[in-house]
Structures are given as structure tokens and as C-alpha cells.
Protein backbone atom coordinates (compact mmCIF):
# COMPACT_ATOMS: atom_id res chain seq x y z
CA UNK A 1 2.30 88.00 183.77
CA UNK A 2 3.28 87.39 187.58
CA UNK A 3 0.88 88.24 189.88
CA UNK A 4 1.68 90.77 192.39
CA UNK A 5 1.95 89.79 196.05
CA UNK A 6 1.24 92.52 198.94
CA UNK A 7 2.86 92.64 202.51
CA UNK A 8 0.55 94.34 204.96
CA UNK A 9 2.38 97.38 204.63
CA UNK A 10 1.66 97.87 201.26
CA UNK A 11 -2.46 96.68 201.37
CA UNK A 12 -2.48 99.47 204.27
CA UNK A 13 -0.26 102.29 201.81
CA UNK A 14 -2.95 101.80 199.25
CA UNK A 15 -6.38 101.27 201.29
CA UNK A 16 -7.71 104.35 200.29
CA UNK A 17 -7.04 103.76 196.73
CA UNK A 18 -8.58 100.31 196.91
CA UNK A 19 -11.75 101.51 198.83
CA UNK A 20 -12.38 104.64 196.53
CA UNK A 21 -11.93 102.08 193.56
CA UNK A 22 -9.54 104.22 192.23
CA UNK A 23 -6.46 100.78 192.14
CA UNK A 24 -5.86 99.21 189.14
CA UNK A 25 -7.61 95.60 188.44
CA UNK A 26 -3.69 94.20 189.32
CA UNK A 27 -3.37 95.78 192.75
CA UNK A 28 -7.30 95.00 193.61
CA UNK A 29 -6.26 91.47 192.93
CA UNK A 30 -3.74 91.33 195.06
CA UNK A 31 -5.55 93.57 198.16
CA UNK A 32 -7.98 90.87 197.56
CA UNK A 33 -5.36 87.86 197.70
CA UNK A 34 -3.97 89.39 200.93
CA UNK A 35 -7.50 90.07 202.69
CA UNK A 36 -8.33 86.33 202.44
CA UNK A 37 -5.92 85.57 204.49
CA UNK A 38 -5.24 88.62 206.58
CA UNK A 39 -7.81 89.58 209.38
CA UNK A 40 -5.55 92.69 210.83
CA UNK A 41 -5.67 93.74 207.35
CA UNK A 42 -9.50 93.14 207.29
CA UNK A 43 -10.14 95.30 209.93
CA UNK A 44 -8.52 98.11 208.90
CA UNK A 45 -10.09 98.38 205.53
CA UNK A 46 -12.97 98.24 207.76
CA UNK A 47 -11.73 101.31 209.86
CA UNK A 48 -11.11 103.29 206.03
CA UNK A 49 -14.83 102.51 204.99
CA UNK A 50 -16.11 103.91 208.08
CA UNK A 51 -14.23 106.93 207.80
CA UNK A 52 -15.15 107.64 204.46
CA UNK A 53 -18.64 107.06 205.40
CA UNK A 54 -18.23 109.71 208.57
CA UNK A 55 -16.82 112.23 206.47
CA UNK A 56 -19.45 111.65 204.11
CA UNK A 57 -22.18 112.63 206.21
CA UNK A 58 -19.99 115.05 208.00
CA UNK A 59 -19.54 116.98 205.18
CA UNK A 60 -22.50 116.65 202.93
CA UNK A 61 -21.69 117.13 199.13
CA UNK A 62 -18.84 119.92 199.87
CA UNK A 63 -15.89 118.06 197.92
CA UNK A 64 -12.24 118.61 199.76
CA UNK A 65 -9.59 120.12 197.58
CA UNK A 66 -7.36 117.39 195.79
CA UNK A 67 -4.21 118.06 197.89
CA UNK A 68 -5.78 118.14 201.17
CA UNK A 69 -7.49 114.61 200.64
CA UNK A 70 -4.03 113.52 199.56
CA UNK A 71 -2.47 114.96 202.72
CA UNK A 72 -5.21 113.40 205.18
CA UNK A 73 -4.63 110.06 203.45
CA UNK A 74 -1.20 110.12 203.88
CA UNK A 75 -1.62 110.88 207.65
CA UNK A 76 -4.33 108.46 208.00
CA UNK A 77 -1.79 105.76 206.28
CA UNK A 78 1.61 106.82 208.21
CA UNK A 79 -0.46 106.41 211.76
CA UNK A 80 -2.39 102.97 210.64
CA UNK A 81 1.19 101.61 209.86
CA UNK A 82 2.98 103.10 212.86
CA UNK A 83 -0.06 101.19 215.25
CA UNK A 84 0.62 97.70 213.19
CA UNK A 85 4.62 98.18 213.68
């Protein structure tokens, strides 16, 4: 099996999958692979952890509706990418 090789783009498209745990073993690999070398990349799973952890405490236990956390991750994605272009 070849192992899989991310561009920034792509560790930043899947951050939120990666911090949740919710990747599969193959793509946490190859976040992992790409964060040992990749400080910019670092820092913004960083900037996803801290979110999660603010809207954690902002919101208590309350659990957002499947699309809308779908929808905010997508935003939060297209504007991280847009600042790194």
C-alpha cells in the first residue's frame, strides 16, 4: 500500500476531521507526516483545537445539529485556506 502524501491544502480541508478523531488511521498518518515538517500547518491545527475548546465552554453540553457543524466547518476551512493563499 502507498502511503498517502498531503499538500497543506488538504491537512487544512480535513483539520476538523483529524482533531475530532473522526480521519481514518491512513489520513492521520499522513496529517501527521505533514505536521513534522510543516509549522504553518502546526499552527493552524492549533487555531481548530482552540476553537473547539471555545465552543465547548461556550456552549456547554447543547450539541449543534449535524448540518450546521458541517456548514461552520466548511466556512472555517474555505477562510483558513483563503488566508494561506
Amino acid at each position: 500500500m502507498t502511503e498517502q502524501v498531503f499538500e497543506c491544502t488538504e491537512v487544512i480541508a480535513r483539520v476538523y476531521e483529524f482533531i475530532d478523531g473522526e480521519a481514518d488511521p491512513q489520513t492521520c498518518a499522513a496529517i501527521r507526516a505533514h505536521l513534522e515538517l510543516c509549522e504553518s500547518c502546526v499552527d493552524t491545527i492549533g487555531e481548530g483545537q482552540s476553537v473547539k475548546a471555545l465552543v465547548a465552554r461556550a456552549c456547554g453540553c447543547e450539541s449543534a445539529p449535524d448540518e450546521l457543524r458541517q456548514r461552520v466547518s466548511m466556512t472555517i476551512t474555505s477562510v483558513t485556506i483563503e488566508e494561506q493563499e
